[in-house]
Protein backbone atom coordinates (compact mmCIF):
# COMPACT_ATOMS: atom_id res chain seq x y z
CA UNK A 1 -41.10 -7.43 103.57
CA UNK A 2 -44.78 -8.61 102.86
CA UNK A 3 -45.67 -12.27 102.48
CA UNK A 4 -47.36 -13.31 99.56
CA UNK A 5 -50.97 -14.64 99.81
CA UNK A 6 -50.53 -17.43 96.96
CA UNK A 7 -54.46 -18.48 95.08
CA UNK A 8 -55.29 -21.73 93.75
CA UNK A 9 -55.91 -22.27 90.38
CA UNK A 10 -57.35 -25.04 88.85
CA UNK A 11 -56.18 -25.95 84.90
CA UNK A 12 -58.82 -27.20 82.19
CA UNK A 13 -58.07 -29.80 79.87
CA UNK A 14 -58.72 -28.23 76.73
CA UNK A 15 -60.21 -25.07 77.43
CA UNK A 16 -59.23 -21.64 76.01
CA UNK A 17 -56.87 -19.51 78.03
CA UNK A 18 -58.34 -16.73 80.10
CA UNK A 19 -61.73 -15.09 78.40
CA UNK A 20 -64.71 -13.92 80.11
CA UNK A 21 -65.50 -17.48 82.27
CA UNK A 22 -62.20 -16.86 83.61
CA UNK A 23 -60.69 -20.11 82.78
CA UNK A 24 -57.28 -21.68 81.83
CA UNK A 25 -56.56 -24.71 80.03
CA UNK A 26 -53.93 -27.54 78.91
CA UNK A 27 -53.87 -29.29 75.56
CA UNK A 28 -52.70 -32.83 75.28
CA UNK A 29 -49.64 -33.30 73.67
CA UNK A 30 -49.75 -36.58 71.94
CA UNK A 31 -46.68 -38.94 72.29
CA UNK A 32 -46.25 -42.72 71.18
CA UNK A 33 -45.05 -43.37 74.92
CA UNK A 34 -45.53 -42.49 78.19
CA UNK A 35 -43.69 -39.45 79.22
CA UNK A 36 -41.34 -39.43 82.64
CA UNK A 37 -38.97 -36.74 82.71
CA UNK A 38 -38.25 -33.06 81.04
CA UNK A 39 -36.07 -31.14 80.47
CA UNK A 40 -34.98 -27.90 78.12
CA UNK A 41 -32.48 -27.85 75.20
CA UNK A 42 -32.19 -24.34 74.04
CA UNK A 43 -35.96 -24.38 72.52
CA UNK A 44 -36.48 -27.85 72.83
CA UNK A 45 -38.59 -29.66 75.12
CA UNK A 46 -36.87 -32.73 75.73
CA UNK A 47 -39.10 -35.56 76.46
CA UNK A 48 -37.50 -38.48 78.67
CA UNK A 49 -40.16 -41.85 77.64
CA UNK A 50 -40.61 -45.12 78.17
CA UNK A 51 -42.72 -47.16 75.67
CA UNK A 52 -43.20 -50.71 77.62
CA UNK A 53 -39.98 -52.18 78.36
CA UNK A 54 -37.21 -49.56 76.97
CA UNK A 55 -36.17 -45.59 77.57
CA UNK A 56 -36.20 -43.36 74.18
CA UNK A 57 -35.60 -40.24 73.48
CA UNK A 58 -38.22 -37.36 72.08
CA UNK A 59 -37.70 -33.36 71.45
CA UNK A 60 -40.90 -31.33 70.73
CA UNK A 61 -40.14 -28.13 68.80
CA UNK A 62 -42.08 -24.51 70.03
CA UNK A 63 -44.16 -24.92 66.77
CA UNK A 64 -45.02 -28.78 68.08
CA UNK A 65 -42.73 -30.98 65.64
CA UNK A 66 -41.84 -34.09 67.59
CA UNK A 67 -38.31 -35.69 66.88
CA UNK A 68 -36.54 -39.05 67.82
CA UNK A 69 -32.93 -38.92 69.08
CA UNK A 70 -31.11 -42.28 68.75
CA UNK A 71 -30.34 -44.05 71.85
CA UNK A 72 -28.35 -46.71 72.32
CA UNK A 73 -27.95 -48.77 75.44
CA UNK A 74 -24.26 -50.39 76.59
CA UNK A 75 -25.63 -52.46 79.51
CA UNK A 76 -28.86 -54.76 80.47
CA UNK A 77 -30.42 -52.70 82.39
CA UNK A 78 -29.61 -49.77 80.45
CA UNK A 79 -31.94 -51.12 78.68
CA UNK A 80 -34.56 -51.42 80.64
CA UNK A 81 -34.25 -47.71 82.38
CA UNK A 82 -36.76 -45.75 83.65
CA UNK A 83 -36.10 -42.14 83.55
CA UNK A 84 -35.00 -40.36 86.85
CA UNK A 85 -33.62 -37.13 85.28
CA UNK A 86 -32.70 -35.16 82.35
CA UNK A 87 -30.43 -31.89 82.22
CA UNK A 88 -29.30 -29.74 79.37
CA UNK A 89 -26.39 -27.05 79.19
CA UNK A 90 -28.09 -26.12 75.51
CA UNK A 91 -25.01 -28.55 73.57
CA UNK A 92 -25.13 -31.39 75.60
CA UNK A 93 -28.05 -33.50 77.33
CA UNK A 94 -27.15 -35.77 80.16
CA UNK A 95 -29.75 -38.51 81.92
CA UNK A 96 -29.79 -40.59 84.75
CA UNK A 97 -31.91 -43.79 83.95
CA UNK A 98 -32.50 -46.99 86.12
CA UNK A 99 -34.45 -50.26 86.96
CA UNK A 100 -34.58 -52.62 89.88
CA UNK A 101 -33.12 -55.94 89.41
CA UNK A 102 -30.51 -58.45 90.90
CA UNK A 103 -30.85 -60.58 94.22
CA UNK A 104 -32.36 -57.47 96.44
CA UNK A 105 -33.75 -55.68 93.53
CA UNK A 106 -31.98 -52.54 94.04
CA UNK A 107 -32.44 -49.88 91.32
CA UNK A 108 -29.29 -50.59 88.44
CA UNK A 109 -28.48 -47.20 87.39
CA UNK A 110 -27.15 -45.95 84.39
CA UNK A 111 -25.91 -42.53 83.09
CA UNK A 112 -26.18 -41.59 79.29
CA UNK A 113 -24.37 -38.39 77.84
CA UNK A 114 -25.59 -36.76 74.18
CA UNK A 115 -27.51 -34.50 72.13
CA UNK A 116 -30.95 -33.99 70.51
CA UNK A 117 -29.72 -36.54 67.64
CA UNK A 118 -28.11 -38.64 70.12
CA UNK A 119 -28.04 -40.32 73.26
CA UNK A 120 -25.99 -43.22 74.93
CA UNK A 121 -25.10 -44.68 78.15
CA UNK A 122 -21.87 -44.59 79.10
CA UNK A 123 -21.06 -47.60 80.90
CA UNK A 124 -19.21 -47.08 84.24
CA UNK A 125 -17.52 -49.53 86.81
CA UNK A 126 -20.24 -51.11 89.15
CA UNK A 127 -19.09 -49.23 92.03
CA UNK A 128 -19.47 -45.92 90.53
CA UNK A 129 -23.11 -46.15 91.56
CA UNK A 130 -23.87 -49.52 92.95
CA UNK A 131 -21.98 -52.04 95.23
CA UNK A 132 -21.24 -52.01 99.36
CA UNK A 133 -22.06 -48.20 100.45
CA UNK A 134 -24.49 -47.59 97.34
CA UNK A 135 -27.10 -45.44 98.07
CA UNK A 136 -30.06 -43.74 95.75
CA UNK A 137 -29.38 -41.19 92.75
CA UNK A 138 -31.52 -38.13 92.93
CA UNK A 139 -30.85 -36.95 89.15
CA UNK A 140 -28.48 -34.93 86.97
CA UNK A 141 -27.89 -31.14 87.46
CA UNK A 142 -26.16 -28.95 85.37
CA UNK A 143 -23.16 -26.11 86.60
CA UNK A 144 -20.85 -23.79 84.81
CA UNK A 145 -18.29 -26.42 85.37
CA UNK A 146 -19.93 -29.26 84.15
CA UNK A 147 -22.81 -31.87 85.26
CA UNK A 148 -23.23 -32.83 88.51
CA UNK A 149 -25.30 -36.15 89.50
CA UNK A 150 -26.90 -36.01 93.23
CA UNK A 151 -27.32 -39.27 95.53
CA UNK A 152 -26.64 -40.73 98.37
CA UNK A 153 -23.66 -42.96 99.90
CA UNK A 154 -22.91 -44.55 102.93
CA UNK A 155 -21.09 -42.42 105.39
CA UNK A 156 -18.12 -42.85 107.02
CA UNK A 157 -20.29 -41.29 110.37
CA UNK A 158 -23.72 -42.59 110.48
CA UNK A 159 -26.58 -42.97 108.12
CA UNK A 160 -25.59 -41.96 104.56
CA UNK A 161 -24.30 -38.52 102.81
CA UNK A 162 -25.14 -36.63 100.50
CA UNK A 163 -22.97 -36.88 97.51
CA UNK A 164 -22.16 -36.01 94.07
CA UNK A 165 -20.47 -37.27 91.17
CA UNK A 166 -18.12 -35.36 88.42
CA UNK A 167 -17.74 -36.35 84.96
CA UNK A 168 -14.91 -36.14 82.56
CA UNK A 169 -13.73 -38.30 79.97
CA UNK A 170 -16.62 -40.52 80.15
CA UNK A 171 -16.53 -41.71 83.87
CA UNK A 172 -18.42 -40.27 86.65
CA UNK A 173 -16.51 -39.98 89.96
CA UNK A 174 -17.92 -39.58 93.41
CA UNK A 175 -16.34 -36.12 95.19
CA UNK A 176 -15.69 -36.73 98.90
CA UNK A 177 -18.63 -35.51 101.24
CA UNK A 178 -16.26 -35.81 104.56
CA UNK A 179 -15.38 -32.44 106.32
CA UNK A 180 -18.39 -30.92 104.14
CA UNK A 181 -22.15 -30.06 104.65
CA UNK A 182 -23.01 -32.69 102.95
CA UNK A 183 -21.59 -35.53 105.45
CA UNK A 184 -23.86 -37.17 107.83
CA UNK A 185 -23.15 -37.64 111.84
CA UNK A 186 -24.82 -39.85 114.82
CA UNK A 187 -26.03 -35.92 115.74
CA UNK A 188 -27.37 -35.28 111.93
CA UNK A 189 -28.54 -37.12 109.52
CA UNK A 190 -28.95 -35.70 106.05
CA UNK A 191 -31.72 -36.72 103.25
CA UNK A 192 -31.64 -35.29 99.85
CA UNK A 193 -34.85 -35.27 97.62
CA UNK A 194 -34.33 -33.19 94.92
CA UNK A 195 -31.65 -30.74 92.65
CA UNK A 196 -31.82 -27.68 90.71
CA UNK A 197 -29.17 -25.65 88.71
CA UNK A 198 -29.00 -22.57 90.54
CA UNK A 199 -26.82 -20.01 88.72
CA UNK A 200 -23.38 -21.28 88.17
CA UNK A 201 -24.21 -24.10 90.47
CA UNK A 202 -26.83 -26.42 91.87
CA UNK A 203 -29.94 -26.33 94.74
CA UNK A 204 -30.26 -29.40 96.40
CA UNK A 205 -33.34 -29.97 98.44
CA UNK A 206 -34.41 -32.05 101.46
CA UNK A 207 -34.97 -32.68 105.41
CA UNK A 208 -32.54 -33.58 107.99
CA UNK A 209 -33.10 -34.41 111.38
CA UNK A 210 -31.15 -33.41 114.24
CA UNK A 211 -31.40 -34.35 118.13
CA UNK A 212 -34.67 -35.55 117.14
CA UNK A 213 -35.72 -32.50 115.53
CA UNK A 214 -36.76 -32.71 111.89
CA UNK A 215 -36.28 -29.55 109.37
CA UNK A 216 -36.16 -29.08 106.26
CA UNK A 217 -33.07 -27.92 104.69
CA UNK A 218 -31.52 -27.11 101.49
CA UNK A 219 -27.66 -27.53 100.51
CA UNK A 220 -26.32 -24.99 97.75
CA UNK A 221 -23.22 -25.36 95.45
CA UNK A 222 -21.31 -22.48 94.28
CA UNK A 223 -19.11 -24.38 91.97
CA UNK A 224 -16.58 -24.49 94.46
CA UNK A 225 -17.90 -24.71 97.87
CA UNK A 226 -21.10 -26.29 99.41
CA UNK A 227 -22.98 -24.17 102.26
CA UNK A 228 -26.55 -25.16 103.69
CA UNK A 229 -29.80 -23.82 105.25
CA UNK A 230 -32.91 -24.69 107.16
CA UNK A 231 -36.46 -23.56 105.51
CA UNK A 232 -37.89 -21.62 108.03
CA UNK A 233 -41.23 -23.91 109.66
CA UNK A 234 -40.96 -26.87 107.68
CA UNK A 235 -40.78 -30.56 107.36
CA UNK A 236 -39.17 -31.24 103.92
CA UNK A 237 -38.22 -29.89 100.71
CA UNK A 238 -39.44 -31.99 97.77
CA UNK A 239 -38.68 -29.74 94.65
CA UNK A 240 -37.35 -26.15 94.02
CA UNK A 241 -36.71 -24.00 90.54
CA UNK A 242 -34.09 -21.10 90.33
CA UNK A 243 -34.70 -18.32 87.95
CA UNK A 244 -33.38 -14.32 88.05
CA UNK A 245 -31.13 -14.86 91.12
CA UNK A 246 -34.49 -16.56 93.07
CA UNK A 247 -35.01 -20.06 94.28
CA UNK A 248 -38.85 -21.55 94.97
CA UNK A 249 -38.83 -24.20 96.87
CA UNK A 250 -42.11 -26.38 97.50
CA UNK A 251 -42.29 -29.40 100.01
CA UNK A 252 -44.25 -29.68 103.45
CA UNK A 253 -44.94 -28.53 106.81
CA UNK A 254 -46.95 -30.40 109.33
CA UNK A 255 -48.93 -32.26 106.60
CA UNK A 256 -49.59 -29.41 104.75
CA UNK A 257 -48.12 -27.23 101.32
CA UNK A 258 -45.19 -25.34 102.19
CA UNK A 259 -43.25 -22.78 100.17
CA UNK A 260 -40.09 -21.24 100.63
CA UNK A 261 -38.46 -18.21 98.26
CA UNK A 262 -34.89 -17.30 98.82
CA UNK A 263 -31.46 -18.26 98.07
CA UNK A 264 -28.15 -18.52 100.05
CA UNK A 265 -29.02 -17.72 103.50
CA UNK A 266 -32.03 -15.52 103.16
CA UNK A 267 -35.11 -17.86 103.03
CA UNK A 268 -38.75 -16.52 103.35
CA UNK A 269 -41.56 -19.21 103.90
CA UNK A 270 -44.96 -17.78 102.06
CA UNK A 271 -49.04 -18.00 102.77
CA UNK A 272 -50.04 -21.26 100.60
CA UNK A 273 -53.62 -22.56 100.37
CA UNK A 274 -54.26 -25.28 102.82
CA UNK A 275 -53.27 -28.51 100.36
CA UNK A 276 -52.41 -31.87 102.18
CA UNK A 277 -49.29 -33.08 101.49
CA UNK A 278 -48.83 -36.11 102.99
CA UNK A 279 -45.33 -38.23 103.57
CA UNK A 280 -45.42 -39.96 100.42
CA UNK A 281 -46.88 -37.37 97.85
CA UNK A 282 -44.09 -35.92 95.50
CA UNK A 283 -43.86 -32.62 93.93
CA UNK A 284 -42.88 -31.09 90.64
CA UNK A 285 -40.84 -27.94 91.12
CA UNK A 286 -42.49 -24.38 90.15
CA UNK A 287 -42.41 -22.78 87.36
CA UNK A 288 -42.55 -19.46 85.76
CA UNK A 289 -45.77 -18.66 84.25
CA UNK A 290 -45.72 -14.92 82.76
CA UNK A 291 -43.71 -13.77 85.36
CA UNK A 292 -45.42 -15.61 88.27
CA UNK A 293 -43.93 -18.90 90.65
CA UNK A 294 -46.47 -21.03 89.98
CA UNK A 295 -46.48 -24.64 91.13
CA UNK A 296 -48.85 -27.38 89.91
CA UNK A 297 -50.27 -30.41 92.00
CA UNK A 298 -52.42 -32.79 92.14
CA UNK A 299 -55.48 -31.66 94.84
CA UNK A 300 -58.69 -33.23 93.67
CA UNK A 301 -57.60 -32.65 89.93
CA UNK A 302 -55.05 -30.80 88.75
CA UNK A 303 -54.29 -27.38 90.77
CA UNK A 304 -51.59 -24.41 89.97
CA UNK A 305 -50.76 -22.43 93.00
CA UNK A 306 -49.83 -18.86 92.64
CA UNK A 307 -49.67 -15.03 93.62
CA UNK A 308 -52.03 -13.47 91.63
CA UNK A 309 -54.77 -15.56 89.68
CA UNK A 310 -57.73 -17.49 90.96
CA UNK A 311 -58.96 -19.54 88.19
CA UNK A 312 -60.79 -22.73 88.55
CA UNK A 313 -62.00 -25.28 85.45
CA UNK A 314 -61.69 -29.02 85.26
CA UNK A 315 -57.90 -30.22 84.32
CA UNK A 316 -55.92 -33.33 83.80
CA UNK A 317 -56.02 -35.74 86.91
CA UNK A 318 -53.39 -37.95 87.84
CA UNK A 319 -50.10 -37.13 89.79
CA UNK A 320 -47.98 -34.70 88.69
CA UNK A 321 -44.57 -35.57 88.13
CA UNK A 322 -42.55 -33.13 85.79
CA UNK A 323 -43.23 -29.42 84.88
CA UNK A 324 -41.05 -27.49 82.22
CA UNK A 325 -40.65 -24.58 80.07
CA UNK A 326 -39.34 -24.61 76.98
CA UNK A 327 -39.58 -22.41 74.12
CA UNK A 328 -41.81 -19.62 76.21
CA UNK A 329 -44.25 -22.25 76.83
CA UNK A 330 -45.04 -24.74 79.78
CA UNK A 331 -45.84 -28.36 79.88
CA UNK A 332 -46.85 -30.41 82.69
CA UNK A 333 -46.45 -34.53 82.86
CA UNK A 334 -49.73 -35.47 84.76
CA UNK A 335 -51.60 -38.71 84.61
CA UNK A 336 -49.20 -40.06 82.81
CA UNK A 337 -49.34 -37.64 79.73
CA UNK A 338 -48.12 -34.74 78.41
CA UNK A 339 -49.80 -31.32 78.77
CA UNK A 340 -49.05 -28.11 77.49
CA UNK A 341 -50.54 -24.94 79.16
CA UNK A 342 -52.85 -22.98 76.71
């Protein structure tokens, strides 16, 4: 099979798309609040903010109507939340928020369940997510049979697991990651960065390291059964998107842009431009742009990384954080706004 030679492509603010100076552009998407997560809802671009002090709630329409869903907060902190994730089976949304606080100033998570007219945290016990063996919460996923949150806990082995929680009536339970792919050992140790619905069932991406040996790795759910995989020449996985039965996956190797395509155990690692990605730089997952993966990140201004176009302009600077498509069209959180691709 031939490896794809993937082009850089840099995205102007503003411009026209395409046209004779072969150029591409974003338009700014103006929002009372600074944007931190995405997510879709049928047609909806839902819009994860955070004003000052509080979360809220926004949808944005394909023809660009901007809505307010009601949310209401059951807890302190709730609050206070920044956004960590937001998933959508199309009926109902579901968000992870949290803020650091307490003695050690550990994050103080909280998990709201609604719709596009609604949202509201559902309080849960403190050591649903917090307390003794608490770890981090990646975000929320969504599966045929239900949502999913990913984390972290302690483990009963060394280091900490990956784990996940169920949710019915509202509580959200942690499923046992012992005698699973998930658990941790003194001979590996397991680090989970980011999730993705894939199918019926969720991607999780990270890096594990084993005898000294660091890979990175990816852990898939079938909604049954968890298997796992090492990326082929890598370091980590930081973000992936599933779409038509195919999984990209975007992270590093040795410093540098890596990108895997693939899904169960067939993973292919492709030709990327030579963009530093060092061990604190995050990245959004890709995203399909008329038929093409296409990833943007932050290299000296905003970049998008794909197979087949090479087109450079000036674009939004700033970190990029979120990319979604919604309604056939994509936006990108960068700088701390919103962007949609022209």
């Amino acid at each position: 099979m031939r490896r794809l030679t993937l082009a850089v492509l840099l995205v102007l603010t503003g411009c026209s798309s395409g046209g004779a100076d072969n150029t591409v552009g974003f338009t700014a998407v103006d929002l009372t609040a600074t944007p931190e997560a995405l997510a879709t809802h049928n047609d909806l671009l839902v819009i994860g903010t955070r004003p000052v002090d509080h979360p809220e709630l926004v949808t944005r329409a394909a023809d660009g109507k901007i809505s307010n869903s009601r949310l209401t907060p059951t807890t302190p902190y709730g609050k206070e939340a920044h956004w960590y994730g937001l998933t959508s089976d199309g009926t109902t949304i579901t968000g992870v928020g949290g803020e650091r606080g307490g003695a050690h100033g550990n994050v103080r998570w909280s998990a709201w369940t609604g719709d596009t007219r609604a949202i509201t945290e559902k309080p849960q016990a403190f050591s649903t997510f917090g307390g003794y063996g608490a770890g981090e919460l990646i975000g929320p996923v969504r599966t045929a049979a239900g949502p999913l949150i990913i984390g972290t806990w302690q483990s009963a082995k060394a280091g900490l697991d990956i784990a996940a929680w169920t949710y019915a009536a509202d509580t959200w339970t942690r499923q046992p990651s012992e005698g699973t792919v998930l658990e941790s050992s003194q001979e590996l140790l397991r680090f989970p960065l980011a999730v993705t619905q894939n199918g019926d069932g969720a991607l999780v991406v990270g890096w594990q390291i084993a005898k000294g040996v660091v890979s990175a790795a990816v852990w898939q759910y079938d909604g049954t059964a968890w298997t796992t995989a090492i990326l082929p020449d890598g370091d980590a996985a930081l973000a992936a998107r599933c779409w038509n039965g195919t999984c990209q996956v975007v992270g590093r190797a040795k410093g540098k842009l890596a990108w895997w395509s693939g899904t169960g155990a067939e993973w292919k690692k492709l030709t990327t431009p030579d963009i530093p990605v060092d061990d604190d730089m995050t990245l959004a997952a890709p995203v399909d742009v008329n038929g093409t993966p296409t990833l943007f990140v932050d290299h000296g201004g905003v970049k998008s990384v794909s197979e087949k176009d090479e087109r450079a302009a000036e674009g939004p600077s700033g970190a990029v954080v979120a990319v979604e498509k919604a309604g056939g069209q994509v936006f990108v959180i960068a700088g701390g706004r919103l962007w949609r691709l022209s």
